[in-house]
Each structure stands twice: as structure tokens, then as C-alpha cells.
N, C-alpha and C. Protein backbone atom coordinates (compact mmCIF):
# COMPACT_ATOMS: atom_id res chain seq x y z
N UNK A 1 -3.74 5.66 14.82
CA UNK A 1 -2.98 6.90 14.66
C UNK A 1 -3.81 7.90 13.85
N UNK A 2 -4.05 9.30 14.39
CA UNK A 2 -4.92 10.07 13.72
C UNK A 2 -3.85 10.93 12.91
N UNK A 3 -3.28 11.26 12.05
CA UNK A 3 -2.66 12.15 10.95
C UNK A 3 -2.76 13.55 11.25
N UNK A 4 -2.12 14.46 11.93
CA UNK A 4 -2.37 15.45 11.77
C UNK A 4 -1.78 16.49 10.82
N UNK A 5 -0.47 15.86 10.65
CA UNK A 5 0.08 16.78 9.60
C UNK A 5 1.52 15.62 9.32
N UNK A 6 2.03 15.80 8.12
CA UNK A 6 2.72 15.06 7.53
C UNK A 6 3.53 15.26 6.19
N UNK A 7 4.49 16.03 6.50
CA UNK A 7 5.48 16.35 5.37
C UNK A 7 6.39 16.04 4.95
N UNK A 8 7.17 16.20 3.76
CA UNK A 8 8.40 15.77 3.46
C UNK A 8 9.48 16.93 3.47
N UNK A 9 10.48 16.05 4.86
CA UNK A 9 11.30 17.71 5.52
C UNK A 9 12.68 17.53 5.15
N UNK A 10 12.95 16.37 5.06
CA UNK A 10 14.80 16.53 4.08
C UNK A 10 15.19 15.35 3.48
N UNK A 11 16.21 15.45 2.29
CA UNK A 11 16.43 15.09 1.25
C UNK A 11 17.60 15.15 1.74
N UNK A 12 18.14 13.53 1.40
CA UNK A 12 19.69 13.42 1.53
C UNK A 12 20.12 12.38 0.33
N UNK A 13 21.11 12.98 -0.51
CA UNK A 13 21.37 12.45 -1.53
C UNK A 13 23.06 11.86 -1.38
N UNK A 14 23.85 11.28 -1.97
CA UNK A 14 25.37 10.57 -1.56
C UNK A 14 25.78 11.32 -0.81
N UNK A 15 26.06 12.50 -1.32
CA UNK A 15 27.30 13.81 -0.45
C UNK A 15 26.92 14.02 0.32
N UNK A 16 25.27 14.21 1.00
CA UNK A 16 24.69 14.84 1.98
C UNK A 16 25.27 14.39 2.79
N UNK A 17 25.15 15.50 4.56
CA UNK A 17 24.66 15.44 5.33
C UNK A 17 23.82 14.57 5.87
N UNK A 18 23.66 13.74 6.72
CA UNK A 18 22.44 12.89 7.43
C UNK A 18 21.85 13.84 8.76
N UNK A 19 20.51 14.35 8.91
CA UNK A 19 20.26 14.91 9.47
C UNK A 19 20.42 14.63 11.09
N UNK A 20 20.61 15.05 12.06
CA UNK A 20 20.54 14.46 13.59
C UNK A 20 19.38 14.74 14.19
N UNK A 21 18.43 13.76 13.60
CA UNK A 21 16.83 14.15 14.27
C UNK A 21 17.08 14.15 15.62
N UNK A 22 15.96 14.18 16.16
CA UNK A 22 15.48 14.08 17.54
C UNK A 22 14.56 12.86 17.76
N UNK A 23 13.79 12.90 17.37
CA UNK A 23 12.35 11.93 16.56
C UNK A 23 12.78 10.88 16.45
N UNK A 24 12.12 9.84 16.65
CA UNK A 24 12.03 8.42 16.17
C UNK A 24 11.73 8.09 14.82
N UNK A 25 12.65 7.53 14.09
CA UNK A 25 12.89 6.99 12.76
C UNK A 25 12.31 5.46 12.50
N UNK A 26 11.13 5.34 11.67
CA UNK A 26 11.27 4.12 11.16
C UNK A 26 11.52 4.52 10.03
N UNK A 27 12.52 2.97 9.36
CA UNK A 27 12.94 3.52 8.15
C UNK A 27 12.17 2.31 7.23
N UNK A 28 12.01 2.69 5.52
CA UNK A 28 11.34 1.70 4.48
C UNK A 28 12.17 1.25 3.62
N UNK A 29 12.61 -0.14 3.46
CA UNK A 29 13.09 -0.78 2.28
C UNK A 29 12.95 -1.60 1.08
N UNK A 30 13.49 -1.87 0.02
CA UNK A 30 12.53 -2.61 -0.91
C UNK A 30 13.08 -2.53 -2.02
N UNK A 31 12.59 -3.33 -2.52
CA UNK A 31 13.31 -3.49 -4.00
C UNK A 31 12.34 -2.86 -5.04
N UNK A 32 12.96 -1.66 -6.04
CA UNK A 32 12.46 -1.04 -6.95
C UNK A 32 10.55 -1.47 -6.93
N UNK A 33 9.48 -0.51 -7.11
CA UNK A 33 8.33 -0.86 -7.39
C UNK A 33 7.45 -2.03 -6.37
N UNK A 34 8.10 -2.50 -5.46
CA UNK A 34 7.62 -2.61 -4.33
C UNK A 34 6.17 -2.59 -3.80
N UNK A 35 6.25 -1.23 -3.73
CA UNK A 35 4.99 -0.06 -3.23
C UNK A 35 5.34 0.34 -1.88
N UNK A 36 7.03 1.25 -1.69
CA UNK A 36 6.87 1.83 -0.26
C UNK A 36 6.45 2.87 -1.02
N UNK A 37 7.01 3.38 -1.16
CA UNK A 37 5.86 5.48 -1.88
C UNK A 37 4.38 4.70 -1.10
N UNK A 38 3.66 3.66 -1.56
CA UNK A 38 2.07 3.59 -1.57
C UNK A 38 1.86 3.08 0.01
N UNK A 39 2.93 2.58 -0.05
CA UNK A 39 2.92 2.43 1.77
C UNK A 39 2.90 3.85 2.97
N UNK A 40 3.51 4.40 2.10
CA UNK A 40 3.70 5.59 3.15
C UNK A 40 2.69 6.18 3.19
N UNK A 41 2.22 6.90 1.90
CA UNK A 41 0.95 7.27 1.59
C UNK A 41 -0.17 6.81 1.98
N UNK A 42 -0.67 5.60 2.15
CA UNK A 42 -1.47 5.13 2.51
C UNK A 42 -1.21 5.37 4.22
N UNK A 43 0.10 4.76 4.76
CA UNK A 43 -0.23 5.11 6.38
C UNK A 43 -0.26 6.96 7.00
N UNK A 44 -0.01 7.14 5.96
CA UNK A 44 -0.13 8.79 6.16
C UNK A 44 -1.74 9.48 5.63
N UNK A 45 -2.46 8.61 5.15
CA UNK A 45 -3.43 8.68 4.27
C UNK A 45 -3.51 10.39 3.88
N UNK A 46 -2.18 10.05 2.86
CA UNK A 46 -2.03 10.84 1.48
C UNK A 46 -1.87 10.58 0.12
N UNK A 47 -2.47 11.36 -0.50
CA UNK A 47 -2.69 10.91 -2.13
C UNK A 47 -0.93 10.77 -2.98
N UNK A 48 -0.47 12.11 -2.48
CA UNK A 48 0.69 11.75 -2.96
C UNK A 48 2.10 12.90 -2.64
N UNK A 49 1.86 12.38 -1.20
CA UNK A 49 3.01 12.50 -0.56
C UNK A 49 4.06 12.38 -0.66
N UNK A 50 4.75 10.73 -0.98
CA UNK A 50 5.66 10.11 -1.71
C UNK A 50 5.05 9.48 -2.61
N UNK A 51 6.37 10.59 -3.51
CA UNK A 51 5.44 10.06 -4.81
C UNK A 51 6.07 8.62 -5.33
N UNK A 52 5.03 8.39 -6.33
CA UNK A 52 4.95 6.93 -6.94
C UNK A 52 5.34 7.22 -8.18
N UNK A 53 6.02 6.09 -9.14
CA UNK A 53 6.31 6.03 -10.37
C UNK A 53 6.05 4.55 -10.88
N UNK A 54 6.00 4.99 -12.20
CA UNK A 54 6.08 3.40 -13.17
C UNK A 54 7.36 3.36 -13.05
N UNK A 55 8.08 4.24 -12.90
CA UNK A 55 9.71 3.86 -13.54
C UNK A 55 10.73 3.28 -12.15
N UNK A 56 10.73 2.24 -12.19
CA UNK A 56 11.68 1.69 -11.37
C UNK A 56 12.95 2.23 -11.05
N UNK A 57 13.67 2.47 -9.69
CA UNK A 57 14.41 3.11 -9.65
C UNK A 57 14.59 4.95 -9.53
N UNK A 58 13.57 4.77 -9.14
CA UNK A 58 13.19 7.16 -9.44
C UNK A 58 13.62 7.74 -7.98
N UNK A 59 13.43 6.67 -6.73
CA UNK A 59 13.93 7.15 -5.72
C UNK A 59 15.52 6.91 -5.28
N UNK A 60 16.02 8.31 -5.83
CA UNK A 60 17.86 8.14 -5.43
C UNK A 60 18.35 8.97 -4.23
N UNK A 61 17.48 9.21 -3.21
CA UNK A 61 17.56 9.98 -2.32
C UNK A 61 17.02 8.90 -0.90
N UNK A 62 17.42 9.51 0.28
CA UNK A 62 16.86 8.96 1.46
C UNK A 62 16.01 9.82 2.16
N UNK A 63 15.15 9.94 1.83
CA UNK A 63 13.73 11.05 2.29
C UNK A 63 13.32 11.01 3.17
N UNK A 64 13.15 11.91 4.10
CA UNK A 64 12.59 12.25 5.64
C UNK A 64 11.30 12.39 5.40
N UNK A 65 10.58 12.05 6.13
CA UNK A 65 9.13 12.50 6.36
C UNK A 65 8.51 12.70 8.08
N UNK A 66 8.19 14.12 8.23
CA UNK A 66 8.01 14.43 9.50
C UNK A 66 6.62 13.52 9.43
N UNK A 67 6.23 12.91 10.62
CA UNK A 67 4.86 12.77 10.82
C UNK A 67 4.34 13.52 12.14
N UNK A 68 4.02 14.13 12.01
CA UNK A 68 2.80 14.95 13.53
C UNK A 68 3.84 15.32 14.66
N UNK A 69 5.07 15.55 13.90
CA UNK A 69 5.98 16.20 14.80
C UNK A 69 6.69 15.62 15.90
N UNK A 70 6.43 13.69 15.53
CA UNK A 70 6.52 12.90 16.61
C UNK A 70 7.11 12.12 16.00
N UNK A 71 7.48 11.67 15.08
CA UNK A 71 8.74 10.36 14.44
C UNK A 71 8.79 11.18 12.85
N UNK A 72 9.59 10.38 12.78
CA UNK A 72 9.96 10.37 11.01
C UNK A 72 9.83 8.74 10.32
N UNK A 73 8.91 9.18 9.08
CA UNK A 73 9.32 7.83 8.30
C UNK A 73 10.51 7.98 7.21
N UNK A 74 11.13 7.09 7.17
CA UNK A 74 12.63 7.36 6.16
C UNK A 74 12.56 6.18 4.84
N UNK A 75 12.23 6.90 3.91
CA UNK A 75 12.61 6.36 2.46
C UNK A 75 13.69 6.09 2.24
N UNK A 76 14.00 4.59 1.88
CA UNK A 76 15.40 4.15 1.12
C UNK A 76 15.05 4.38 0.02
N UNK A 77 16.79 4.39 -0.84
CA UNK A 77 16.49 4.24 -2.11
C UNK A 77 16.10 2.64 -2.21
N UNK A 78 14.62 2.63 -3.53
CA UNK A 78 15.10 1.00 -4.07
C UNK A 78 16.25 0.24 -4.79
N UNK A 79 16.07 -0.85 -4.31
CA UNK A 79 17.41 -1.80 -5.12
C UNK A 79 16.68 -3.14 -5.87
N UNK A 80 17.61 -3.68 -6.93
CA UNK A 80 17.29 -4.76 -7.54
C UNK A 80 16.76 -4.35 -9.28
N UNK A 81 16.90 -3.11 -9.31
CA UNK A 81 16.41 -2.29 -10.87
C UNK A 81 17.82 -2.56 -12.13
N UNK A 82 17.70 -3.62 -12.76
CA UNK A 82 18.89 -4.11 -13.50
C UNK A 82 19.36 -2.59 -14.22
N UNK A 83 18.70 -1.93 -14.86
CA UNK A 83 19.05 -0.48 -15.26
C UNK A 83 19.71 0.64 -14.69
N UNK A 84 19.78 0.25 -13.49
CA UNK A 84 20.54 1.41 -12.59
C UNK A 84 22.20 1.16 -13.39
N UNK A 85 22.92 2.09 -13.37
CA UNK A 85 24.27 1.09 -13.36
C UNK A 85 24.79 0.60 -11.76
N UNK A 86 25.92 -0.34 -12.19
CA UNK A 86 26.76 -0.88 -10.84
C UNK A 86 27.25 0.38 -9.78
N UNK A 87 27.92 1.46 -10.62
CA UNK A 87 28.18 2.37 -9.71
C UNK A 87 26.87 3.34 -9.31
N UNK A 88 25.76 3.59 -10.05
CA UNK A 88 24.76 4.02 -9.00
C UNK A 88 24.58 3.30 -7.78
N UNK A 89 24.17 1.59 -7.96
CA UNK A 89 23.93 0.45 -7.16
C UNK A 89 25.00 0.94 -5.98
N UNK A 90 26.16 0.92 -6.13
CA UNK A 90 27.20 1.35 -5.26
C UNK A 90 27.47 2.52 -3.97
N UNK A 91 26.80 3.65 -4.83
CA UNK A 91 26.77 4.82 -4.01
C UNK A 91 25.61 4.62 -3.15
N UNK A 92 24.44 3.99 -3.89
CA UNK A 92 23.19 3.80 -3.19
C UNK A 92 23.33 3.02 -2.04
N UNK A 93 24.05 2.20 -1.94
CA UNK A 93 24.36 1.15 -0.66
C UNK A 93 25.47 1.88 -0.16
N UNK A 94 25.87 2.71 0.07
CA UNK A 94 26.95 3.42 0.81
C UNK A 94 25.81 4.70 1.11
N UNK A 95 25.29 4.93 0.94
CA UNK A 95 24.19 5.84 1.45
C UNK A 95 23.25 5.28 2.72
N UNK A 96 22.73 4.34 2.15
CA UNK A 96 21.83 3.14 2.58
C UNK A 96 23.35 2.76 4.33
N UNK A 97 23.81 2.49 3.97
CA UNK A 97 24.78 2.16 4.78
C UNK A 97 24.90 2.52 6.18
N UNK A 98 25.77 4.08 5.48
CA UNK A 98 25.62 5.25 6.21
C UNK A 98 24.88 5.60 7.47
N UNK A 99 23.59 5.71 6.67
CA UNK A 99 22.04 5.71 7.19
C UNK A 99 21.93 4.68 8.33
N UNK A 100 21.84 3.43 8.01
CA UNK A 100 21.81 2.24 8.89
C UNK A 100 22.92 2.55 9.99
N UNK A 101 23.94 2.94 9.95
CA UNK A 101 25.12 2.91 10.79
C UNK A 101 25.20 3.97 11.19
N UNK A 102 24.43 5.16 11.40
CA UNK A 102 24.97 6.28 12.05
C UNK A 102 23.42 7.19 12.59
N UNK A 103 22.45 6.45 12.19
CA UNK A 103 21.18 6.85 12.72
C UNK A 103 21.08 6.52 14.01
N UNK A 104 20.81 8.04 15.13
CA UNK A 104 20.78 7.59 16.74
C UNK A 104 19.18 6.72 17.23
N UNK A 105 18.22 7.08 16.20
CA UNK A 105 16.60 7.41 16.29
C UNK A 105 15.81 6.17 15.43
N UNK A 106 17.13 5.37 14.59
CA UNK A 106 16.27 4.29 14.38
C UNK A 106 15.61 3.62 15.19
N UNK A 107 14.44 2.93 14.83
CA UNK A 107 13.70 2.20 15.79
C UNK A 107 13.17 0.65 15.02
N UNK A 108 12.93 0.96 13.37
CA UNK A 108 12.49 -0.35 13.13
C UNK A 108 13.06 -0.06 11.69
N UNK A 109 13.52 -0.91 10.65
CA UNK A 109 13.67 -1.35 9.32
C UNK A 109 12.12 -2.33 8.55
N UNK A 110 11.52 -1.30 7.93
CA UNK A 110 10.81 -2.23 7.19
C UNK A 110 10.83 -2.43 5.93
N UNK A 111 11.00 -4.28 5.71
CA UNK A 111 11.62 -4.54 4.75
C UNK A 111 10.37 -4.96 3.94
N UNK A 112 9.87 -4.38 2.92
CA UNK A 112 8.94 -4.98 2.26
C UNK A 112 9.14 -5.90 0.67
N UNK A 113 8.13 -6.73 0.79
CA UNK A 113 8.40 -7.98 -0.75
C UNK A 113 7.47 -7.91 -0.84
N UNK A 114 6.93 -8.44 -2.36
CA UNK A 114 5.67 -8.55 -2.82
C UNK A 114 5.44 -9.92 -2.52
N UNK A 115 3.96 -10.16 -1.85
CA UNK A 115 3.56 -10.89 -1.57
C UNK A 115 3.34 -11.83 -2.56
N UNK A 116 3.01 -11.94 -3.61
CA UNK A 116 2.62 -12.58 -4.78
C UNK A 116 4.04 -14.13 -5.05
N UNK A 117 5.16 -13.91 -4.92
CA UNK A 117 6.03 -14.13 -5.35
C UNK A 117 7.09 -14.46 -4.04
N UNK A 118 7.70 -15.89 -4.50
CA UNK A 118 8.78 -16.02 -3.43
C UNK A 118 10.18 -14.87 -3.49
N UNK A 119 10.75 -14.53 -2.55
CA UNK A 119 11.36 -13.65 -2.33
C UNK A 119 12.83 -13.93 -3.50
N UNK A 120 13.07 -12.43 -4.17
CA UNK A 120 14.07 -12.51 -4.85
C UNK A 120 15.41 -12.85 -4.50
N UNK A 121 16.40 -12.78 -5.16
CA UNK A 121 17.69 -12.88 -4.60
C UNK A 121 18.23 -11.71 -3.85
N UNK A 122 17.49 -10.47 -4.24
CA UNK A 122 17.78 -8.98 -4.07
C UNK A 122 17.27 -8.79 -2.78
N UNK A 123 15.93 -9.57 -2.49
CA UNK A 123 15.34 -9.28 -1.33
C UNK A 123 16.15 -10.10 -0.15
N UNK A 124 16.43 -11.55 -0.65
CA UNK A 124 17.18 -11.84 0.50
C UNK A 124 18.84 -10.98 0.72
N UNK A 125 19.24 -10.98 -0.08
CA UNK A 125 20.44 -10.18 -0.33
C UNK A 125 20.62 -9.02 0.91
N UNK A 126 19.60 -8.30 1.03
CA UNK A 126 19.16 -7.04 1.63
C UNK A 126 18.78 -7.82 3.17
N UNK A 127 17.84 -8.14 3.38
CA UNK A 127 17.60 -8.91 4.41
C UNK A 127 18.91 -9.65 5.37
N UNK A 128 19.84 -10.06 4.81
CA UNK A 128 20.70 -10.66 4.87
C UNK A 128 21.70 -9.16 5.46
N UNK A 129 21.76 -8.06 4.45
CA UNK A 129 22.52 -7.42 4.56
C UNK A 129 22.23 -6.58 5.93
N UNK A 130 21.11 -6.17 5.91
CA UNK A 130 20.53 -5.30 7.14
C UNK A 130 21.20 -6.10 8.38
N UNK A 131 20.99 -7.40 8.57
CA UNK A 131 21.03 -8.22 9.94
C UNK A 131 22.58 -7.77 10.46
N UNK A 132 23.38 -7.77 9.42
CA UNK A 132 24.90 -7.77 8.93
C UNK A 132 24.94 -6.13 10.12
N UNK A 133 24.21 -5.48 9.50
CA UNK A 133 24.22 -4.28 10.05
C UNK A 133 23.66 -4.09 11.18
N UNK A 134 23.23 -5.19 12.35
CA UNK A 134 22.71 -5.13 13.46
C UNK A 134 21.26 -4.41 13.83
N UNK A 135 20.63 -4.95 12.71
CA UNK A 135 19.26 -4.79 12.57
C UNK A 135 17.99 -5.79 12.14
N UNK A 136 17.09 -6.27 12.93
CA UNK A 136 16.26 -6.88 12.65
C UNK A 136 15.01 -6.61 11.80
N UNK A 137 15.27 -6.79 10.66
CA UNK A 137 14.09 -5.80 9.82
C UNK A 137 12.66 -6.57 9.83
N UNK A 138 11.30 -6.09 10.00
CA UNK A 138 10.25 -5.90 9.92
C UNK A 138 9.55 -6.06 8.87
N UNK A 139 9.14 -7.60 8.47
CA UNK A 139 8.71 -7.75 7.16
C UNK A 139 7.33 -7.25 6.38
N UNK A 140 7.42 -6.51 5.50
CA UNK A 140 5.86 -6.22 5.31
C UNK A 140 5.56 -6.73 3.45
N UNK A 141 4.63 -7.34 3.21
CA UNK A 141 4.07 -8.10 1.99
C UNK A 141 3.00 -6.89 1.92
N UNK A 142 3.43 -6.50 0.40
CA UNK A 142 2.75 -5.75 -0.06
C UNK A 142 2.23 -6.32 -0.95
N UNK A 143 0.62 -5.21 -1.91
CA UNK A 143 0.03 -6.13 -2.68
C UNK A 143 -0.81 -7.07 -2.37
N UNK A 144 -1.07 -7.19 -1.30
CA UNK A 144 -2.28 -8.57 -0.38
C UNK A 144 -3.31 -8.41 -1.24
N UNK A 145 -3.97 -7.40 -1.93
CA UNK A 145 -5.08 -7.32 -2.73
C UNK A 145 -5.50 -8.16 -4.04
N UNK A 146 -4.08 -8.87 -4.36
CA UNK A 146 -3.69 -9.82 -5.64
C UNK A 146 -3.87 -10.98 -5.47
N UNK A 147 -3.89 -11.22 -4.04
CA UNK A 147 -4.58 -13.00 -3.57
C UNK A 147 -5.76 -12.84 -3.31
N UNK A 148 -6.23 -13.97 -3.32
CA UNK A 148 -7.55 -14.74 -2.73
C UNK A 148 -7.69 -14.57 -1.15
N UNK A 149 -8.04 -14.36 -0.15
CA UNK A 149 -8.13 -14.30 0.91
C UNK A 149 -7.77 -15.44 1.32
N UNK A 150 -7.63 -16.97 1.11
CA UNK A 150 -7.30 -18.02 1.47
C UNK A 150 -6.40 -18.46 0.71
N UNK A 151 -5.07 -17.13 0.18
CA UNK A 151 -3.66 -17.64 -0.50
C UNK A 151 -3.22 -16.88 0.78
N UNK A 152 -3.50 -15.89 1.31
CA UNK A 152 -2.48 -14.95 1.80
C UNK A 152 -1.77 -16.04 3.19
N UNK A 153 -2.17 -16.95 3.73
CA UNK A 153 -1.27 -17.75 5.05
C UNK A 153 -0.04 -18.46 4.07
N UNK A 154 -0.40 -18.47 2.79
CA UNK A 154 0.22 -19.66 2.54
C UNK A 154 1.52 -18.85 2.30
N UNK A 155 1.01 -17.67 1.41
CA UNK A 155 2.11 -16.91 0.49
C UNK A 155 3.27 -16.06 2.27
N UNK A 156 2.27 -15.71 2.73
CA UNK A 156 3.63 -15.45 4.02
C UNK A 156 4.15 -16.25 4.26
N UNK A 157 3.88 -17.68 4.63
CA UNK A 157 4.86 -18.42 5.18
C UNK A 157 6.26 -18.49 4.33
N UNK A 158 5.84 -19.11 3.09
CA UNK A 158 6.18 -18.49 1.43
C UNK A 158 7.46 -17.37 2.09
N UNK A 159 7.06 -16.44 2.11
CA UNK A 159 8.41 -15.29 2.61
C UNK A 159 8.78 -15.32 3.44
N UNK A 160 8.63 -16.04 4.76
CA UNK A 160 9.19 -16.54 5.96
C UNK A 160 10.22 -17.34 5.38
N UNK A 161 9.93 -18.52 4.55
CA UNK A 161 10.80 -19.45 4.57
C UNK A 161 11.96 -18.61 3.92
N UNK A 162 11.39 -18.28 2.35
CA UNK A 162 12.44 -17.43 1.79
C UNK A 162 12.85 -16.96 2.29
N UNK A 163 12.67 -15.52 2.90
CA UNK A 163 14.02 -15.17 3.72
C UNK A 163 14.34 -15.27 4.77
N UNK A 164 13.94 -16.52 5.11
CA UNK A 164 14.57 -17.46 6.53
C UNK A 164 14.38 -16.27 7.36
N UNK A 165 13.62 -15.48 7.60
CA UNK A 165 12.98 -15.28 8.79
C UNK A 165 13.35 -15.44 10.02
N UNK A 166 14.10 -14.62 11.21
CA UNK A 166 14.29 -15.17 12.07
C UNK A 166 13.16 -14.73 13.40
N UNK A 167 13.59 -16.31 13.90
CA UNK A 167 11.59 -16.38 14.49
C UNK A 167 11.78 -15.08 15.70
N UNK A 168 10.41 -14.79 15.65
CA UNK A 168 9.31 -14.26 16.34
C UNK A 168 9.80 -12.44 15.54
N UNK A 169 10.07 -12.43 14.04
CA UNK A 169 10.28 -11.12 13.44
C UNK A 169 8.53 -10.92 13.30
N UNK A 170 7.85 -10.20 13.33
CA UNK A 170 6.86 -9.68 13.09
C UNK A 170 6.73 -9.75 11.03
N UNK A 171 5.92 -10.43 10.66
CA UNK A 171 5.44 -10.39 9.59
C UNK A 171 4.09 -9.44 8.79
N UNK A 172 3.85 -8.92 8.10
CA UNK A 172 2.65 -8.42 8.14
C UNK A 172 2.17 -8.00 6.66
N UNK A 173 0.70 -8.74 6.64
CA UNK A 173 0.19 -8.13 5.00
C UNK A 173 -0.55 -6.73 4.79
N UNK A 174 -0.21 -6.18 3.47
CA UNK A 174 -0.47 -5.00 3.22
C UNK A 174 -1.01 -5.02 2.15
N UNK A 175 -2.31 -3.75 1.78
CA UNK A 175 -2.68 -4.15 0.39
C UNK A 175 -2.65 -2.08 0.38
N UNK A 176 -2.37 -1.62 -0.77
CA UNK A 176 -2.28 -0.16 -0.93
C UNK A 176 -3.79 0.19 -1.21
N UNK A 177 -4.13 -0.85 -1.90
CA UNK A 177 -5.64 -0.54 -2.66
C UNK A 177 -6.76 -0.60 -1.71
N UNK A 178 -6.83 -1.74 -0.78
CA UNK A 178 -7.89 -1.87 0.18
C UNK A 178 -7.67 -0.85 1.52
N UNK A 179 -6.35 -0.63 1.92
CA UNK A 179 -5.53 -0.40 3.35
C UNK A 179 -5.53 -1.53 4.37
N UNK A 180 -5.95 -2.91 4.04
CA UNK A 180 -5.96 -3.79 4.96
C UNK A 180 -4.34 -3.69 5.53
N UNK A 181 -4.42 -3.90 6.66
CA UNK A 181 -3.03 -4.33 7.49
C UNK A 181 -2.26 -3.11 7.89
N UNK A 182 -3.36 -1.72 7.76
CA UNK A 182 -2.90 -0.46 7.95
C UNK A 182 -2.93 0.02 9.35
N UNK A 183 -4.05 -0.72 10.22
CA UNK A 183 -4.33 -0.68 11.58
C UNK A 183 -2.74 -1.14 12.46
N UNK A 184 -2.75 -3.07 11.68
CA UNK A 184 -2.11 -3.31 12.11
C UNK A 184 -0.70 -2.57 12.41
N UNK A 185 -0.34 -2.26 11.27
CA UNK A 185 0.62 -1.72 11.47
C UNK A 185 1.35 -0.27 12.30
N UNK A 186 0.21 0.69 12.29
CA UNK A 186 0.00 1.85 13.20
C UNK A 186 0.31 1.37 14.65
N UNK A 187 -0.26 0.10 15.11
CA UNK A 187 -0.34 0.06 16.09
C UNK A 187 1.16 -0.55 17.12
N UNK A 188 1.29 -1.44 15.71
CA UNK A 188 3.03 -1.56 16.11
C UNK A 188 4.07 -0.43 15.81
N UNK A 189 3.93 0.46 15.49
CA UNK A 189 4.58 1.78 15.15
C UNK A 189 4.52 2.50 17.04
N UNK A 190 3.57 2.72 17.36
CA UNK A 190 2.49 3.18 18.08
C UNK A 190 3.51 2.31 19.05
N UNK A 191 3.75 1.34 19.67
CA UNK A 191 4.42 0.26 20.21
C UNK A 191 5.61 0.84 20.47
N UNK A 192 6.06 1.07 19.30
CA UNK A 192 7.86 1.05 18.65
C UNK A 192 8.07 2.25 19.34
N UNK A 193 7.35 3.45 19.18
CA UNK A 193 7.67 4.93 19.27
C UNK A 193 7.14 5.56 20.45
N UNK A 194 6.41 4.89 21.16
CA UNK A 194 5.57 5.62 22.52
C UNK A 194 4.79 6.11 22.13
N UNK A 195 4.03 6.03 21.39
CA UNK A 195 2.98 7.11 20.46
C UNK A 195 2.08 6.54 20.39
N UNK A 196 0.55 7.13 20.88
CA UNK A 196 -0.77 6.94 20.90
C UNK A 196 -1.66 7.98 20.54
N UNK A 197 -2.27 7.25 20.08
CA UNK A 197 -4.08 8.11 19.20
C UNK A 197 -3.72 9.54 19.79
N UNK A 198 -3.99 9.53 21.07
CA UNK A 198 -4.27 10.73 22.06
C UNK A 198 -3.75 11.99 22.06
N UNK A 199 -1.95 11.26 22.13
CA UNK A 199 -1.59 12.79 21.39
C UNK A 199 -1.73 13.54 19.92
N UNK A 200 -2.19 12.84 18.94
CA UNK A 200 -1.96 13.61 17.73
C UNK A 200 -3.77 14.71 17.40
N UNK A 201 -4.04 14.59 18.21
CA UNK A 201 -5.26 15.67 17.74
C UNK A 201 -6.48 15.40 16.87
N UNK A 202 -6.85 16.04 16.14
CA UNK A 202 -7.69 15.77 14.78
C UNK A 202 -6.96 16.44 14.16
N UNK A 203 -7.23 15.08 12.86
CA UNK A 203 -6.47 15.44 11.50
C UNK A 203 -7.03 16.42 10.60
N UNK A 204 -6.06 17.05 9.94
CA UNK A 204 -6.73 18.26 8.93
C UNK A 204 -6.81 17.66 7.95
N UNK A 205 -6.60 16.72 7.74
CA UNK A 205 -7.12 16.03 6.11
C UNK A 205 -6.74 16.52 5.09
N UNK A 206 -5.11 17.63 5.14
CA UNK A 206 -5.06 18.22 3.71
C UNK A 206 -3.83 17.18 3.54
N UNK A 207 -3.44 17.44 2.13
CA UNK A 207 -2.04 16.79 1.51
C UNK A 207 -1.02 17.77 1.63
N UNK A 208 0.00 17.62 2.20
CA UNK A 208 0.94 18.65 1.86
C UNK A 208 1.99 18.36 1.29
């Protein structure tokens, strides 16, 4: 996928409106600090597009991002940040909800965990919950850069088992720092959306 342009076009917060794209939606999920912001960024190869924080919990919105005028990527809020209160947690999954249940243009849920670590209770929780919602989410292990090259088979299976995985879901490692697993993933996007190299042009290489 060549980048030609890539912005952030609407902001939907509890009360909002959900926009009625046109575009094909993949959407990103995850528990607080994750690294979707670094996911996006990186498949958008932008510095800081969506932005990133130390502070767990900073994304309370469900963020659109046009890509090349041909899909949207969609920011969840994160979950699993003990500091939020219960009733933020609340509205946020009634947002989250919403979203899941009334989007015409979804196409894929990607659910990302840190690879490092067997999957939380939060992560299966979510995983669990999405399916609930008639969606097969798209696992992506972030962080691949923190193993050894001969941990990373072990540590996926590792999150297969954890969140019981149902077979033939597409698994996939990601590292923000290297971009390994960035191809991969374009190309199943690319799959998902009808979208190839060909139409997007040459990229202008700015940040917007």
C-alpha cells in the first residue's frame, strides 16, 4: 500500500453522531497502551498522526481516519486502565457498542495484545465480547521487537490459546519499532477492502 494522504476526519465522542461513511472501515482495539496510536502510524507511515501517550487511557473518542480516500481506519477507545472510573468504563463500551452494531462499512476488528505476555482478563473479556457482537476479530501482537526471534512462535501460540482463538482467525506479529509484520498486514487489508498498490498513486510523504 503506497500512502498517499492520510488524515484524521471525525471525532465521535458518547453523544455523538456515528458518521455514515461510504468507505470501508477497519476498526482497532486494545487495551490501554497497547500500541494502536503506533500501529496506525506506523501503517500510515506517520510520525504522529495518532497520537501516542504515556498516560493510559487518553483515547476517549472513536476516531476516523481517512486513508487515500479509500477506507477508514477507526480508533477505539482503550479498555482495562484501572483509573478510568466504572462509569467512564461504561459509556466507553456503549460507544464501542454502538460502533460495532450500527457500522454499515465494517470490514475487520483488530484486536491487538502484547505479545510479551499471556493475554489479560480484559483482553479476553473483549475478544469474547466482540464475537458476542457478531464479529470475528483479527488478532495482532504488538511489540514483536521485545522477543528473541525464536520466542515469537511460541508467544503466539501463547495468545491463541489464551484467547481461545477460533481456528483459521488470522494471527499476526507486529513490532512499531522495526515495522516487521507491516507488509503483512497491508496486504490483508488490501484483501479485506479491494484495494491495491495501483490505485493509490505516489505518496507525498507529508504528516498531516
Amino acid at each position: 500500500m503506497i500512502i498517499k494522504s492520510a488524515e484524521l476526519e471525525t471525532v465521535c465522542g458518547v453523544t455523538s453522531t456515528l458518521p455514515d461513511n461510504r468507505l470501508p472501515e477497519i476498526a482497532f482495539a486494545g487495551r490501554s497502551n497497547v500500541g494502536k496510536s503506533s500501529l496506525i502510524n506506523g501503517l500510515l507511515n506517520r510520525k504522529a498522526l495518532a497520537r501516542t501517550s504515556s498516560q493510559p487511557g487518553k483515547t476517549q473518542t472513536i476516531n476516523f481516519y481517512n486513508v487515500n480516500n479509500a477506507l477508514y481506519f477507526v480508533d477505539l477507545p482503550g479498555y482495562g486502565y484501572a483509573k478510568v472510573s466504572v462509569e467512564a468504563k461504561a459509556k466507553w463500551g456503549k460507544m464501542i457498542e454502538r460502533y460495532l452494531l450500527r457500522s454499515r462499512q465494517l470490514k475487520a476488528i483488530f484486536l491487538l495484545v502484547d505479545i510479551r505476555h499471556e493475554p489479560s482478563a480484559n483482553d479476553v473479556q473483549m475478544y469474547q465480547w466482540i464475537l458476542e457482537r457478531g464479529h470475528v476479530p483479527v488478532i495482532i501482537a504488538t511489540k514483536a521487537d521485545k522477543l528473541k526471534r525464536s520466542q515469537v512462535a511460541k508467544h503466539m501460540k501463547m495468545i491463541r490459546d489464551g484467547l481461545k482463538v477460533r481456528p483459521g482467525t488470522p494471527v499476526f506479529a507486529y513490532s512499531a519499532l522495526t515495522k516487521a509484520g507491516r507488509e503483512e498486514l497491508w496486504d490483508y487489508i488490501d484483501a479485506l477492502t479491494g484495494k491495491d498498490e495501483e490505485e493509490h498513486g505516489e505518496t507525498t510523504g507529508k504528516d498531516i
